[in-house]
Protein backbone atom coordinates (compact mmCIF):
# COMPACT_ATOMS: atom_id res chain seq x y z
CA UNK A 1 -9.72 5.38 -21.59
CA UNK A 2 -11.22 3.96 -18.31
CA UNK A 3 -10.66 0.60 -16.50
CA UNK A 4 -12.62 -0.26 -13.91
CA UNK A 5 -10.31 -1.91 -10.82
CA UNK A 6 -11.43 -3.29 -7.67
CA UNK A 7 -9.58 -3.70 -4.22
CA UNK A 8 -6.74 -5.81 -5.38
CA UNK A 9 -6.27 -3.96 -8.84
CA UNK A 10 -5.87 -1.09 -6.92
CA UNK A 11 -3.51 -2.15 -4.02
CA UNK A 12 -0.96 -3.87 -6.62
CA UNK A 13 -1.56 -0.56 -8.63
CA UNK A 14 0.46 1.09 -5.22
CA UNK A 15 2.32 -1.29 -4.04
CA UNK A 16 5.27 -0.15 -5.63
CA UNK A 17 4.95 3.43 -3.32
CA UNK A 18 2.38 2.50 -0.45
CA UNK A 19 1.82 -0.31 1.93
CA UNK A 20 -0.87 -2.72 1.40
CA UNK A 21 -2.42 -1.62 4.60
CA UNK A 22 -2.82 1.93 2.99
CA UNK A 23 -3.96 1.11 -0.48
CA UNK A 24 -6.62 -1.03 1.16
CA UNK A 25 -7.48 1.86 3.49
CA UNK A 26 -7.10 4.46 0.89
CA UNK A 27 -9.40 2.11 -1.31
CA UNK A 28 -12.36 1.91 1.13
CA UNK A 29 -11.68 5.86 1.44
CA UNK A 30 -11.93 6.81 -2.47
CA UNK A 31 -14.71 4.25 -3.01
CA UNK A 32 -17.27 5.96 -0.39
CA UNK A 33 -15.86 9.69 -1.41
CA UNK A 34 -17.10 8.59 -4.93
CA UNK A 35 -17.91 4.98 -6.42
CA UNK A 36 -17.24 5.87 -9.74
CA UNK A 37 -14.13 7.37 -8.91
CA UNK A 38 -11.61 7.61 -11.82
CA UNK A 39 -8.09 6.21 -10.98
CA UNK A 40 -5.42 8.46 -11.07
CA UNK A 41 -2.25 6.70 -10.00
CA UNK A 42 -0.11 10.20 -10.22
CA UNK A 43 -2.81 12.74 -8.39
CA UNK A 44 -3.18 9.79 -5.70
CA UNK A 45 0.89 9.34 -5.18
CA UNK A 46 0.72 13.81 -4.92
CA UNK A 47 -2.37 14.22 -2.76
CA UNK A 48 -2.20 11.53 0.09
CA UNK A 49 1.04 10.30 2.06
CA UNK A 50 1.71 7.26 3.99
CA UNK A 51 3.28 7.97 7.45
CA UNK A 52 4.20 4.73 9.82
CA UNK A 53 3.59 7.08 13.25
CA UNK A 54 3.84 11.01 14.40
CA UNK A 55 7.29 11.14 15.31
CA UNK A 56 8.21 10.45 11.14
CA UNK A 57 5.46 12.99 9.93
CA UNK A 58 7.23 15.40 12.43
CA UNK A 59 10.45 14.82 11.18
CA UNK A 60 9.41 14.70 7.32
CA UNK A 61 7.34 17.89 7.62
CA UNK A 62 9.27 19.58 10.33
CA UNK A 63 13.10 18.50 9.39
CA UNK A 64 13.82 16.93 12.67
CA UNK A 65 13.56 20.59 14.57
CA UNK A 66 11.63 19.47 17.73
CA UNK A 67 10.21 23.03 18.62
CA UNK A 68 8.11 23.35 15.58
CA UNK A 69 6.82 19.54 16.17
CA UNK A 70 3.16 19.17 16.25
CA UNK A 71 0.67 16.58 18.74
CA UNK A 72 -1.76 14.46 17.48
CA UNK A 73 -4.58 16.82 18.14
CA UNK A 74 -2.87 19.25 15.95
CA UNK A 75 -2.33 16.88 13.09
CA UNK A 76 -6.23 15.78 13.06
CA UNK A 77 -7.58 19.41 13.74
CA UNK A 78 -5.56 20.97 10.81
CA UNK A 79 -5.31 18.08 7.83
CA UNK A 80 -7.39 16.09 6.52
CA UNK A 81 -6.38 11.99 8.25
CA UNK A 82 -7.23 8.53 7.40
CA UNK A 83 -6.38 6.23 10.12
CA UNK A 84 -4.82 3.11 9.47
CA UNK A 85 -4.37 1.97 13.05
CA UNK A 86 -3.75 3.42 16.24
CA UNK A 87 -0.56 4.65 14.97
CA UNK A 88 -0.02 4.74 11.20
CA UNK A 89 -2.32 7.16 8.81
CA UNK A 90 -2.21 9.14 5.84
CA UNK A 91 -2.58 12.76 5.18
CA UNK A 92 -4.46 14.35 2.61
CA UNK A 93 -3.13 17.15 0.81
């Protein structure tokens, strides 16, 4: 069974995991990968993360040990990174 959602379907859809700056960006994202993209709640909350800056992506990913942290050149050359402003984005796994 399908249901078609737009922008706002789709943000209160996340809100319960995700910011509303994220599902919106995440959204525009999914729509221009594929407009008749088929919402998967579950693969969506397993593929992409929600990270507020680099310092908590560094601590998430790297537990906190500061010799293995990674720069923001790094981050963008090796994953895949939707930018929701100049210091909050989401990684696609």
């Amino acid at each position: 069974m399908y249901k078609e959602v737009n922008e706002n379907d789709f943000i209160d859809e996340m809100r319960d995991s995700f910011s509303t700056e994220w599902a919106s960006t995440l959204f525009d994202y999914l729509e221009w990968l594929d407009p008749n993209y088929n919402l998967d709640t579950a693969e969506i909350r397993g593929d992409y993360t929600e990270y507020k800056d680099l310092e908590e992506y560094n601590i998430d990913n790297y537990r906190g040990n500061p010799w293995n942290y990674i720069e923001k050149w790094e981050l963008e050359h090796n994953n895949s990174i939707l930018w929701i402003n100049e210091d909050s984005f989401i990684v696609c796994y």
